[in-house]
Protein backbone atom coordinates (compact mmCIF):
# COMPACT_ATOMS: atom_id res chain seq x y z
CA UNK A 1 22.32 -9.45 -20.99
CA UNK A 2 19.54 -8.40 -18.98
CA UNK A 3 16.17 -7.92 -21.07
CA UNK A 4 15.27 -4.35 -20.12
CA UNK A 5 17.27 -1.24 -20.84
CA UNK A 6 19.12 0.80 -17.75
CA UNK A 7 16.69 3.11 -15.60
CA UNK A 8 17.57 6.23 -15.72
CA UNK A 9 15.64 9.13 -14.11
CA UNK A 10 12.40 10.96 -14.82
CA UNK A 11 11.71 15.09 -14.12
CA UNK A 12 11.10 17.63 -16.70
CA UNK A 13 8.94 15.47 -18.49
CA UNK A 14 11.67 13.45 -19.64
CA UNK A 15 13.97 10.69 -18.57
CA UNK A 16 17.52 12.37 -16.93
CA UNK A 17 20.66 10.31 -16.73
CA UNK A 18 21.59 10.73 -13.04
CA UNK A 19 25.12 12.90 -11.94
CA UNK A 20 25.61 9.97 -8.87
CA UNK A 21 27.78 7.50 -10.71
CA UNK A 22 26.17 4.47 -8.69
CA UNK A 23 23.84 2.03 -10.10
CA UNK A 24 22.05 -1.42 -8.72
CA UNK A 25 20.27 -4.01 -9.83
CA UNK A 26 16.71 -5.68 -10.14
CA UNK A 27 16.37 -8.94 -9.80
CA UNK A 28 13.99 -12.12 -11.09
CA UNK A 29 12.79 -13.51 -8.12
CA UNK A 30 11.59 -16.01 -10.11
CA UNK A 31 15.31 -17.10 -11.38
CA UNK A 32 17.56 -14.55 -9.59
CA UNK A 33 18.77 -13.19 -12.48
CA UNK A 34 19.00 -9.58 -13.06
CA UNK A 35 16.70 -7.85 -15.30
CA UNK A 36 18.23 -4.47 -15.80
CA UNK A 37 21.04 -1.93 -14.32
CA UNK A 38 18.94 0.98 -12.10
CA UNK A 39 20.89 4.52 -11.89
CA UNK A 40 20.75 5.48 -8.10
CA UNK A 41 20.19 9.69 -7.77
CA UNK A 42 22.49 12.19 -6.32
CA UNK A 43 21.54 14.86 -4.24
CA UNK A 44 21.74 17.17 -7.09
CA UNK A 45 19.96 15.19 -8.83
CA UNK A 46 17.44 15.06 -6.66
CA UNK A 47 17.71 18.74 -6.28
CA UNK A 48 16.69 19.21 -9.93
CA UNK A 49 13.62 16.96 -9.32
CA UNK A 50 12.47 18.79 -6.63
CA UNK A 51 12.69 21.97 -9.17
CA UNK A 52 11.25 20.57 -11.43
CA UNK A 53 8.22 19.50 -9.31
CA UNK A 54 8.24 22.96 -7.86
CA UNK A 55 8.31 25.19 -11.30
CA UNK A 56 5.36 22.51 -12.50
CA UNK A 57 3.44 23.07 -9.12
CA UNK A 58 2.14 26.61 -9.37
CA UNK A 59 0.41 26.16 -13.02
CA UNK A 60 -0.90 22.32 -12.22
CA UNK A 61 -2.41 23.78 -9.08
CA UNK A 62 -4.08 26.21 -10.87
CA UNK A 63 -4.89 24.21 -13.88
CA UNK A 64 -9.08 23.78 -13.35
CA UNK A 65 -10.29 20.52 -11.92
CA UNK A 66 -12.39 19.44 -14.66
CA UNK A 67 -9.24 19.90 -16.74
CA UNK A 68 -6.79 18.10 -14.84
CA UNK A 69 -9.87 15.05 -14.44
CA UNK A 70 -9.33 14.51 -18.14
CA UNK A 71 -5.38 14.51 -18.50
CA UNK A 72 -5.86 11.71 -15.47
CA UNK A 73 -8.42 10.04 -17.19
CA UNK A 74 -6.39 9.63 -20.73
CA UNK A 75 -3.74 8.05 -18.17
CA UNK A 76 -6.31 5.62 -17.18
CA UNK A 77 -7.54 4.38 -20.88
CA UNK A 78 -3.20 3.88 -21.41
CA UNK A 79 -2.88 2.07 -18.17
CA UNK A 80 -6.04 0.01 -19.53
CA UNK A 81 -4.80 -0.70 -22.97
CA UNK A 82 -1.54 -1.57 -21.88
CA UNK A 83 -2.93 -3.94 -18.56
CA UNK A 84 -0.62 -7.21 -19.74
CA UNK A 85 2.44 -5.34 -21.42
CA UNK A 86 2.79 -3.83 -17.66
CA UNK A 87 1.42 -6.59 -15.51
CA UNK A 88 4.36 -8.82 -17.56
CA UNK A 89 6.79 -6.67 -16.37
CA UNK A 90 5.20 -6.58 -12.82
CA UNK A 91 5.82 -10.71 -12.92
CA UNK A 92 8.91 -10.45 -13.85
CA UNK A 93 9.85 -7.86 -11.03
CA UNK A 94 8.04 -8.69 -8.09
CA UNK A 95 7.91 -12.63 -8.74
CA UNK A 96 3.82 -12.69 -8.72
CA UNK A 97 2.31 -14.90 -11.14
CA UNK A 98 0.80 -12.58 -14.44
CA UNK A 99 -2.58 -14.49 -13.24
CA UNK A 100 -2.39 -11.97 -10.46
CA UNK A 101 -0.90 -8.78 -11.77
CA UNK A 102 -2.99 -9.01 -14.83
CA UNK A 103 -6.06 -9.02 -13.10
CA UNK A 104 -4.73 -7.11 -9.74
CA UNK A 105 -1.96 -5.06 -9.62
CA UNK A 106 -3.03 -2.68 -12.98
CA UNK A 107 -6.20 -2.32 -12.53
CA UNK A 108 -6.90 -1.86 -9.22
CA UNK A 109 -4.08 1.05 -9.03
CA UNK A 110 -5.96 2.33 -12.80
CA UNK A 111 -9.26 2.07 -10.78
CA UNK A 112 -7.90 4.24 -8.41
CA UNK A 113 -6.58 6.96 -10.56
CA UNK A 114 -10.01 7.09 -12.18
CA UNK A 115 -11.88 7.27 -8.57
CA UNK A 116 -9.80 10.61 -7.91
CA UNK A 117 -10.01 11.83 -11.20
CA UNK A 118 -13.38 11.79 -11.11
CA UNK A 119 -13.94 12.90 -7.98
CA UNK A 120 -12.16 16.03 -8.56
CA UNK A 121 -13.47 16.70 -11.69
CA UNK A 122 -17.04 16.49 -9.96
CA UNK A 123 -16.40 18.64 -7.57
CA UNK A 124 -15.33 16.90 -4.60
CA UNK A 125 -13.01 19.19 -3.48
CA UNK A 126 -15.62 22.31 -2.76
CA UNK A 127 -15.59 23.86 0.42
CA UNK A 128 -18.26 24.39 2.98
CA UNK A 129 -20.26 27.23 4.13
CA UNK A 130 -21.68 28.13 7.24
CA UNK A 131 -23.47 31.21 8.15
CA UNK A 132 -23.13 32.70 11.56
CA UNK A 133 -25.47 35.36 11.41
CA UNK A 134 -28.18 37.66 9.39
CA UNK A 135 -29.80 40.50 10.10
CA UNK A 136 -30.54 44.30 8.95
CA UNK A 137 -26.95 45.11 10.62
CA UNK A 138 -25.03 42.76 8.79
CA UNK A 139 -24.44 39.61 8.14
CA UNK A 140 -21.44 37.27 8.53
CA UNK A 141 -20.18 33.38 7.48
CA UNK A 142 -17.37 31.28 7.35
CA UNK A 143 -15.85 29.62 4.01
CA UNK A 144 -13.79 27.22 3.40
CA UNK A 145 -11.30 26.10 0.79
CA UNK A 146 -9.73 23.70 0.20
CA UNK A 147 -6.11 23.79 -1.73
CA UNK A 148 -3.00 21.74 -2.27
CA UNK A 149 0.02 21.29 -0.53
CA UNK A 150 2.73 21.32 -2.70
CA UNK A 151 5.57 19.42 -4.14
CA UNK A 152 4.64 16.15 -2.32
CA UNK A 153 7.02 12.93 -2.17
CA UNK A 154 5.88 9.15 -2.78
CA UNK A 155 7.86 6.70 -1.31
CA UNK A 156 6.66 2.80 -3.22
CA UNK A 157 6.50 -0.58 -1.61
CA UNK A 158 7.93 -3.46 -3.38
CA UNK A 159 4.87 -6.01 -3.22
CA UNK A 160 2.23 -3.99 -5.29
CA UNK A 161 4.81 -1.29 -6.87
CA UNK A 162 2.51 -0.16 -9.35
CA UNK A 163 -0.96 -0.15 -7.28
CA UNK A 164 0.81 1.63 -4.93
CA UNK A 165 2.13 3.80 -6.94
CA UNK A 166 -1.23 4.84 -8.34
CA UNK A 167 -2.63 4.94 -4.80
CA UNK A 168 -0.49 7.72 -3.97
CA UNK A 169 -0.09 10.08 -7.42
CA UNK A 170 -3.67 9.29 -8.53
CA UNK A 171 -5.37 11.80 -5.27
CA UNK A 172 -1.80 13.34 -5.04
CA UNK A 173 -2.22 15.15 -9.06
CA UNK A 174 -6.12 15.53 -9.20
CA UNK A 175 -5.98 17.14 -5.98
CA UNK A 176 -3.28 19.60 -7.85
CA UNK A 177 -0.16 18.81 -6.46
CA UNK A 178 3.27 17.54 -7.64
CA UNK A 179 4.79 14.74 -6.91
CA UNK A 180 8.82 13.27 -6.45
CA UNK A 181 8.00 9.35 -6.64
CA UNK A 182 10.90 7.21 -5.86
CA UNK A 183 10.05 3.10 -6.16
CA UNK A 184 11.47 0.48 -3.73
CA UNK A 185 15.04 -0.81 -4.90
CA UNK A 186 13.77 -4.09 -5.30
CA UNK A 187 10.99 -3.29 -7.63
CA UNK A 188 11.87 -0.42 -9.49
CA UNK A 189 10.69 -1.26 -13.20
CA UNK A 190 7.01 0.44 -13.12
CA UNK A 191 8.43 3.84 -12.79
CA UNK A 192 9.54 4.82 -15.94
CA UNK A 193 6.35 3.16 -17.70
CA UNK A 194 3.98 5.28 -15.35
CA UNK A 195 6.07 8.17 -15.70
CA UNK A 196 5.83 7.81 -19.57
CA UNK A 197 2.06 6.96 -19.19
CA UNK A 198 1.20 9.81 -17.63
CA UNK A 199 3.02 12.25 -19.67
CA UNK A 200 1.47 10.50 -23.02
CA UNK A 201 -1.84 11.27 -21.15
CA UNK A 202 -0.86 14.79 -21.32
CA UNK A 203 0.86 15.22 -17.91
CA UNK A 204 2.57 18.75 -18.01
CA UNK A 205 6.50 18.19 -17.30
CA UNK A 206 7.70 18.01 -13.74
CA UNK A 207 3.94 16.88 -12.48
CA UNK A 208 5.53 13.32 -11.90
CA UNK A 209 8.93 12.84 -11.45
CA UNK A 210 10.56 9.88 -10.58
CA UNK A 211 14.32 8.88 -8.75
CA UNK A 212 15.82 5.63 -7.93
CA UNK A 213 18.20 4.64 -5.05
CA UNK A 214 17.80 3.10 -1.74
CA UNK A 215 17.52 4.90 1.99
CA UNK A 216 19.63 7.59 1.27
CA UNK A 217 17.87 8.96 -1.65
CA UNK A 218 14.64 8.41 0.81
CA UNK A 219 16.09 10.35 3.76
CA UNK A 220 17.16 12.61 1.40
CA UNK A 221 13.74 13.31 0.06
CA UNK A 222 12.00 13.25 3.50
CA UNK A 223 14.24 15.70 4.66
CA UNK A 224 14.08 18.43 1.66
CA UNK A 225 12.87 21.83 2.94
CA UNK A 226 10.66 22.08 -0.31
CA UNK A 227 9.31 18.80 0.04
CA UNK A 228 5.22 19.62 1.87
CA UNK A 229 4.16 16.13 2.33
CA UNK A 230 5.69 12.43 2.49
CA UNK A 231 3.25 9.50 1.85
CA UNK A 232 5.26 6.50 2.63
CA UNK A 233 4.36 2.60 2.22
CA UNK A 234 6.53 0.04 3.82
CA UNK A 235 7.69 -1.67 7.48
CA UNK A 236 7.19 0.07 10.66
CA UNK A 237 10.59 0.39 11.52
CA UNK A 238 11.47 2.16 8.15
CA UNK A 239 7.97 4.07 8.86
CA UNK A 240 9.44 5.87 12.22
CA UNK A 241 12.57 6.94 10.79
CA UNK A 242 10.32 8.59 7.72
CA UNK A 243 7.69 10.05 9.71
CA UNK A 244 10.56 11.66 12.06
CA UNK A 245 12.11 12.64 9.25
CA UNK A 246 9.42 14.46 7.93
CA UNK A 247 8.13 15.92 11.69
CA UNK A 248 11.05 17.66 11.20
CA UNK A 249 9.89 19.85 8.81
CA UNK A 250 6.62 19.94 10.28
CA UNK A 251 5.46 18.10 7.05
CA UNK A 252 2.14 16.45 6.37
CA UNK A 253 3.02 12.61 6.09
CA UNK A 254 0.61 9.47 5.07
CA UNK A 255 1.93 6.25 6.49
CA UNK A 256 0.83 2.56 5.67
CA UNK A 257 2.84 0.59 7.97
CA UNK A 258 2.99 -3.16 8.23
CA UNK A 259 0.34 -5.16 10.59
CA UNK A 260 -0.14 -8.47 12.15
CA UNK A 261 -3.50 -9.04 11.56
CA UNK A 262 -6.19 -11.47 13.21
CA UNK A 263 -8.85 -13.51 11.41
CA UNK A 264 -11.16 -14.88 13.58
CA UNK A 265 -12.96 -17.99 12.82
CA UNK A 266 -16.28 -18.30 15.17
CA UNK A 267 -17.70 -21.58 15.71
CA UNK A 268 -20.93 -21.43 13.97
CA UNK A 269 -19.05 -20.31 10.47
CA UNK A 270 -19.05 -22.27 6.66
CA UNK A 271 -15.86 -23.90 7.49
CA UNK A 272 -14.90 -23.85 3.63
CA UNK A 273 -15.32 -20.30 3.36
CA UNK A 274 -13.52 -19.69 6.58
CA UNK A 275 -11.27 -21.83 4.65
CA UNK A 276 -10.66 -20.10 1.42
CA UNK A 277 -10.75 -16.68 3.23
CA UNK A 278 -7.83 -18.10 5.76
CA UNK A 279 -5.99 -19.10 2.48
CA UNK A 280 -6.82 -15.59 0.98
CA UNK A 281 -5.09 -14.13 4.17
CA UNK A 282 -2.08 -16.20 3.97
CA UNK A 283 -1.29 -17.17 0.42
CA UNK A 284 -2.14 -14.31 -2.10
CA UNK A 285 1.32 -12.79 -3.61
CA UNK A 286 3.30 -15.16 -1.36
CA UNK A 287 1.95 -13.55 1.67
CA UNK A 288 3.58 -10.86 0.99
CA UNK A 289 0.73 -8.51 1.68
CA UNK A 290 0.48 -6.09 4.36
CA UNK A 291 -3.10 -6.84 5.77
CA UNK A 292 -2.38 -10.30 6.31
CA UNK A 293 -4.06 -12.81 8.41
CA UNK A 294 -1.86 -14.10 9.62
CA UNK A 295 -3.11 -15.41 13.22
CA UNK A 296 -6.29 -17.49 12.74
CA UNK A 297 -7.95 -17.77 15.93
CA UNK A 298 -10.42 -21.65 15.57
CA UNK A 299 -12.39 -22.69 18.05
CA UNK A 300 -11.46 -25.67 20.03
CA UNK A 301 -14.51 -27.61 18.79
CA UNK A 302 -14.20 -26.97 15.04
CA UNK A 303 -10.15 -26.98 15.26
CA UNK A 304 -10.02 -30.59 13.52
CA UNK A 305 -12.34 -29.60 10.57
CA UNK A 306 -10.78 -26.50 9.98
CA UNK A 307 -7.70 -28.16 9.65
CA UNK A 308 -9.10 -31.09 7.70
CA UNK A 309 -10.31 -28.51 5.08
CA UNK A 310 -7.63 -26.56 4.78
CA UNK A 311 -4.64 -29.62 4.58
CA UNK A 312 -7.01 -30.45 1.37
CA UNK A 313 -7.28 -27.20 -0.14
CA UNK A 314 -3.30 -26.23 0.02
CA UNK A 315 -3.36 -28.96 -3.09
CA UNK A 316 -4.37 -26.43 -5.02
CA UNK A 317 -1.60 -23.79 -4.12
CA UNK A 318 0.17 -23.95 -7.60
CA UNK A 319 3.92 -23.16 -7.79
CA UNK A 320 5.37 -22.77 -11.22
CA UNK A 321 6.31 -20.62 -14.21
CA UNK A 322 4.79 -17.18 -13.95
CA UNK A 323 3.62 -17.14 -17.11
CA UNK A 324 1.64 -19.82 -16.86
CA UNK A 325 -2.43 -19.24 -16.21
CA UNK A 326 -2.32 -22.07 -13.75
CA UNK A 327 0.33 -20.71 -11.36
CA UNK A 328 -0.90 -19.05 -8.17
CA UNK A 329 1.96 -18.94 -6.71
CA UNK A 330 5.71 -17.27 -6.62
CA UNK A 331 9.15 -17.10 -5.28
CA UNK A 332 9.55 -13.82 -2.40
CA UNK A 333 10.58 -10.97 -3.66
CA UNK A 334 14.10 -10.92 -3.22
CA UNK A 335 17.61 -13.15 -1.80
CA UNK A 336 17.07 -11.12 1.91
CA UNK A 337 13.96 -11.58 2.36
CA UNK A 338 13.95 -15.28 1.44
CA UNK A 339 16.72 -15.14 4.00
CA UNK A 340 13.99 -13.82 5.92
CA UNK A 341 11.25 -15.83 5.63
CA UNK A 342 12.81 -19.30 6.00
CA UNK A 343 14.81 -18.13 9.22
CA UNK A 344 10.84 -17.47 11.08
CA UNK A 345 9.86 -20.89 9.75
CA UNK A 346 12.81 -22.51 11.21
CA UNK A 347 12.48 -20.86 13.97
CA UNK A 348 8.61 -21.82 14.12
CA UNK A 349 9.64 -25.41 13.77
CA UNK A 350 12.96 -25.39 16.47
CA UNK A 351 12.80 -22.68 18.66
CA UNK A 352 8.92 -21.84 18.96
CA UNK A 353 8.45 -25.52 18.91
CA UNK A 354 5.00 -24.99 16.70
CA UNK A 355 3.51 -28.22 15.67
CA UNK A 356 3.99 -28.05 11.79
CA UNK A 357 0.74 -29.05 9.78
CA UNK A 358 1.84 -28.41 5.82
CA UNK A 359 5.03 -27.16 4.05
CA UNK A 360 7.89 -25.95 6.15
CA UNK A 361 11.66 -25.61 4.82
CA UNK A 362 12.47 -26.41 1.38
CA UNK A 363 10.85 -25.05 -2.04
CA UNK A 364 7.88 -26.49 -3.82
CA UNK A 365 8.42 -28.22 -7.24
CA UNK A 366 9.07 -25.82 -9.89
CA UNK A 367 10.85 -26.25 -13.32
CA UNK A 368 14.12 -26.67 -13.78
CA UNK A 369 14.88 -23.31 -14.96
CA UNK A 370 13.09 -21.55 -11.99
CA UNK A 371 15.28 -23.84 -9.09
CA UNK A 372 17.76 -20.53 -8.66
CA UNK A 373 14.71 -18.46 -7.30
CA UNK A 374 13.76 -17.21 -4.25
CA UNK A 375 11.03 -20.08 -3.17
CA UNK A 376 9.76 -21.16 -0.03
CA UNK A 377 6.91 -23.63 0.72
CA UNK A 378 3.57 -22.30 1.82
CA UNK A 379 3.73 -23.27 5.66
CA UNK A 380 0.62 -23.93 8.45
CA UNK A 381 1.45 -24.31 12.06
CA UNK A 382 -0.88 -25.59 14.03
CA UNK A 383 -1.80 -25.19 18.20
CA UNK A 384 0.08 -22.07 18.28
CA UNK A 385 -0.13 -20.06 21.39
CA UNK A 386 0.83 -16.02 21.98
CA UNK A 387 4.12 -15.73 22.87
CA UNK A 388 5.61 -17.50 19.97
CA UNK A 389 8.02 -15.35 17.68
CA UNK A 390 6.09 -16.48 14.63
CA UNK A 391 3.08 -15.34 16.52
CA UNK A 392 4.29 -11.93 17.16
CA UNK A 393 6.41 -10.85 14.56
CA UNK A 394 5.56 -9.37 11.32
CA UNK A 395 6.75 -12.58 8.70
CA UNK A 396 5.27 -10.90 5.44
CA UNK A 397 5.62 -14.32 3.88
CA UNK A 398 3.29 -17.63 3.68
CA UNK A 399 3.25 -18.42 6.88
CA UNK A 400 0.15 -19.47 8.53
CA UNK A 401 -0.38 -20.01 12.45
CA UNK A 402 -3.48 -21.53 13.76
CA UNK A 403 -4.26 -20.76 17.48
CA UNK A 404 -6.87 -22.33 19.50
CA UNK A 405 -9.76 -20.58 21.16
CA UNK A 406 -12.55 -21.64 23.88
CA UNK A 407 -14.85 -18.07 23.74
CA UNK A 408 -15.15 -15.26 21.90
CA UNK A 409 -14.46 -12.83 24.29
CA UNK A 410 -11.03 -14.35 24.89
CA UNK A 411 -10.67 -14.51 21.05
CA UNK A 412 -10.88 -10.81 20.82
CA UNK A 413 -8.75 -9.82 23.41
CA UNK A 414 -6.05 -11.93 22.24
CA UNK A 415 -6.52 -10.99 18.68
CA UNK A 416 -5.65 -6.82 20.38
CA UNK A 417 -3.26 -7.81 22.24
CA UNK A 418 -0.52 -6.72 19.71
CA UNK A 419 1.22 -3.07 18.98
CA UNK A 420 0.15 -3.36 15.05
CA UNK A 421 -3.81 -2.48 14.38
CA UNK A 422 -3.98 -2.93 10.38
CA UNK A 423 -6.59 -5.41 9.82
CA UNK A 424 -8.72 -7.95 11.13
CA UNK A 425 -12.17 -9.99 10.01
CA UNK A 426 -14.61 -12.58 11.17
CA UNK A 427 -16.06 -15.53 9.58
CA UNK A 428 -19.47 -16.45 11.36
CA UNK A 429 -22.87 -16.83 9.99
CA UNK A 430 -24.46 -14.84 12.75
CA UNK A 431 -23.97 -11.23 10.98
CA UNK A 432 -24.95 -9.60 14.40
CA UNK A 433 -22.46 -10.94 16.08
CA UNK A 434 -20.06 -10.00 13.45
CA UNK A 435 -20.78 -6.56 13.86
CA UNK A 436 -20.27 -6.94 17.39
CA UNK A 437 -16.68 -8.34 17.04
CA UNK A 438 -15.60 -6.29 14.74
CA UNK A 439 -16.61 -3.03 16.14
CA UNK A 440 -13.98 -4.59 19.34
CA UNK A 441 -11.44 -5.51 16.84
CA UNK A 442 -8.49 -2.65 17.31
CA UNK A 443 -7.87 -2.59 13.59
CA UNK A 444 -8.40 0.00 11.06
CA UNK A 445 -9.20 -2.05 7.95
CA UNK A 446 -11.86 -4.89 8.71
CA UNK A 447 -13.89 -7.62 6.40
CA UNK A 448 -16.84 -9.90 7.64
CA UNK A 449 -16.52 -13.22 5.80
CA UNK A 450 -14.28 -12.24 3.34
CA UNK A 451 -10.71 -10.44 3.36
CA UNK A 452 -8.42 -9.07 1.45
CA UNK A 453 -10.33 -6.53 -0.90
CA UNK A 454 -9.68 -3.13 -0.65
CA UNK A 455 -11.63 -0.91 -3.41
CA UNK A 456 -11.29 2.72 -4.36
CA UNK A 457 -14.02 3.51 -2.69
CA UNK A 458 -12.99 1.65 0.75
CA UNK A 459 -10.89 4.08 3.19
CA UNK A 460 -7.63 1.88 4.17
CA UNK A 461 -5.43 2.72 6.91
CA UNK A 462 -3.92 0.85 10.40
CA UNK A 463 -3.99 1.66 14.00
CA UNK A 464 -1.77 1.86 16.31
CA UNK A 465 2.02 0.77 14.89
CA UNK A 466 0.78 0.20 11.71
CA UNK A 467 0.09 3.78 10.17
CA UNK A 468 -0.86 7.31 10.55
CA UNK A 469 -4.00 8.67 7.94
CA UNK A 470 -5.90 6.78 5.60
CA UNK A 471 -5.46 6.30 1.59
CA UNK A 472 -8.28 5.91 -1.13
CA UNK A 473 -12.07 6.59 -0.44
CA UNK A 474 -13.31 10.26 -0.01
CA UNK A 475 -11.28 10.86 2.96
CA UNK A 476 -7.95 9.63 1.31
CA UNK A 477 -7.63 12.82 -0.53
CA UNK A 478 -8.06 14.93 2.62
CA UNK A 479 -4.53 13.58 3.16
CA UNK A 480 -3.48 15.90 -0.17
CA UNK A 481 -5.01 19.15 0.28
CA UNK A 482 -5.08 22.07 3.51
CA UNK A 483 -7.82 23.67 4.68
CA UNK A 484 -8.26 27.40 4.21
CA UNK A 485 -11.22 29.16 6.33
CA UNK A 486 -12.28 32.67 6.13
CA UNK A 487 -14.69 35.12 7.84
CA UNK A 488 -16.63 37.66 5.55
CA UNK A 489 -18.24 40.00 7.49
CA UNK A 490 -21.03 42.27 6.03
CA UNK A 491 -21.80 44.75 8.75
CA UNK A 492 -18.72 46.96 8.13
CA UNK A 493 -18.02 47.30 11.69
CA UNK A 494 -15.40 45.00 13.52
CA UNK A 495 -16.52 43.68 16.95
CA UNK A 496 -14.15 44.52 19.85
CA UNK A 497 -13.93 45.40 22.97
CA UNK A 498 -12.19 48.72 22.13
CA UNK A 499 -15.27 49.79 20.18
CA UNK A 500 -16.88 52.08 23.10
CA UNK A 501 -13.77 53.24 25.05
């Protein structure tokens, strides 16, 4: 029997049994078996989200900011209290180790929630004014407002479900709007809770609304005529057909593709920190991160220590029950993309010929219990050049490729020469330098000596292939709101060219 009840739907402030007749199931990465029956959503029932969501929008929008701050922030102190109920449930359903949801996953989407919140509630949403003339004839200026869009959609990843979800409702409701969230198929058990959380917070029904299914329900969604905006996490090819989609319908859209990111070691650098932030890059949730480092350009000269170092520290890459405070590591996410994953690292090893330094096919050692689940081996290859598949190709798994380097300037045009621009960093001592590289990188999320955070505060969002807009800092909510200017003028008379005729 699986250990958590069927997943129904969520609009009207209450969980809906859907009309569709089709259901799936999540799965424990960790042991492949499933963990509870999801009900998929018909058109109609998507239909009556969409209502929903619409009825809710025109009172929420007009519900004052200061108000709508503290609803949001009540959702915050649940989220807070209830960190490990929810981050268990995140284990169990993305395959991540509680050490990491616990102290990851709920807090930094909570933390996010609470940035918005706040920054509503403060005011952060107040127009401009300019004034464009003054005088004994009249004066005139410009204001600006600005207001939200709508009934806005939510489309979930399946590495950070929760974070992510919180990334997009948290600006989405302060900033006044509605929202249809649907979660990915693979990781769909967060919903409900938030959904639940939110309306315990105070949450008026159809503010959050939430409906499972796969690509159809999606397209469906992206498509909808009363649908305003479509904030979408997930692979670039997915991406294109969403943001297409949604041109369609001349809709606003938010897109946080998938990347192939650089890290580039300089020669002058604490190799141990270079090290740990390579490791960082690679390793954290099973490299199944979007900002991934995932080509680590090492100078010639420092090439052997680098590799020295790291060989030493993989030791401590711990593989085991996810319960367990020691374990670092997990299984993938799911049976296709373990498929995946191993098929690039045999490929790495037969077809790219890449000389393999640690791991490679095969599983670590885990219990027993756990041999079912979706493992693979953290993997380094070493001497890795361009044009190799593994090189190129978006993996989103452990897989680590080490490529050689004789300058700088050679490092950085390598590290651009790609059609993903997500992320990048440096590790080098020489902090004017850093600036230097970075400022080349073509990237729209970098880190000097470090990698991998991303705060509320911090603006996130890729270049190129990997994304269109930004999420989270100040600008993030310009993604959920339109601008409204308008002209007072005080002299009574309208200037035109008609005036004397």
């Amino acid at each position: 029997m699986s250990p958590h009840q069927p997943q129904h739907l969520y609009y009207e402030g209450k969980q809906q049994k859907a009309s569709s007749g089709k259901t799936f199931e999540t799965i424990d990465p960790s042991t492949a078996k499933p963990l509870a029956t999801i009900h998929s959503a018909s058109h109609s029932d998507i239909d009556a989200a969409i209502a929903s969501a619409s009825t809710a929008f025109h009172s929420w929008s007009h519900t004052p900011p200061n108000q709508r701050c503290r609803i949001l922030l009540k959702a915050v102190q649940i989220l807070r209290e209830r960190n490990d109920q929810l981050a268990k449930v995140e284990s169990q359903d993305t395959g991540k180790p509680f050490s990491e949801t616990s102290t990851v996953d709920i807090v930094t989407g909570a933390d996010t929630l609470e940035y918005y919140a706040n920054l509503v509630g403060g005011g952060g949403l107040n127009g401009e004014t300019v004034t464009l003339r003054e005088g004994e004839d009249g004066s005139a200026w410009v204001y600006t407002r600005k207001e939200p869009l709508g009934v806005c959609v939510g489309i979930g990843a399946w590495n950070y479900p929760i974070q992510i979800a919180l990334w997009k409702s948290g600006p989405c409701l302060a900033a006044g709007n509605t929202m249809i969230y649907k979660p990915s198929e693979y990781t769909p058990l967060h919903a409900l809770l938030l959904a639940d959380i939110f309306t315990q917070a105070g949450l008026p029904p159809g503010v959050f609304n939430v409906v499972h299914g796969a690509g159809d329900v999606g397209g469906y969604l992206t498509s909808h005529p009363s649908v305003a905006k479509v904030s979408f996490t997930g692979q670039v090819s997915t991406g294109r057909k969403v943001a297409a989609s949604a041109a369609g319908g001349m809709k606003y859209v938010t897109m946080e593709l998938g990347g192939k990111s650089p890290l580039l070691v300089l020669d002058d650098c604490e190799v141990d920190n270079a090290v740990d932030g390579a490791m960082m890059a690679n390793f954290f949730s099973s490299g199944q991160v979007c900002t991934n480092g995932t080509r680590v350009f090492v100078p010639r000269k420092l090439k052997a220590a680098f590799e020295k170092r790291l060989v030493e520290k993989m030791e401590y890459i711990r593989a085991g029950d996810l319960a367990d405070s020691a374990t670092n590591f997990g299984p993938l996410s799911s049976k296709s993309h373990w498929q995946k994953v191993t098929e690039y690292i045999r490929h790495g090893i037969d077809a790219d010929k890449a000389k393999l330094l640690y791991g490679g096919l095969g599983a670590p050692n885990v219990p027993s219990r756990l041999k079912d689940g979706y493992w693979v081996n953290p993997t380094v290859f070493t001497d890795c050049t361009d044009d190799m598949r593994i090189c190129r190709e978006e993996i989103f798994g452990p897989v680590l490729c080490i490529l050689p380097y004789d300058t700088v300037d050679e490092a950085v045009e390598r590290a651009n020469n790609t059609s993903l621009g997500l992320a990048a960093g440096v590790f080098t001592k020489d902090l004017n330098l850093a600036h230097k590289v970075v400022a080349r990188l073509q990237a729209g999320i970098t880190w000097i000596n470090s990698w991998g955070e991303s705060p509320s505060e911090m603006s996130v969002g890729g270049w190129k292939m990997s994304g269109v807009g930004v999420e989270n800092g100040r600008k993030g909510i310009e993604a959920w709101v339109r601008n409204k200017s308008t002209l007072v003028d005080m002299g009574g008379q309208v200037a035109t060219v008609f005036a004397k005729l």
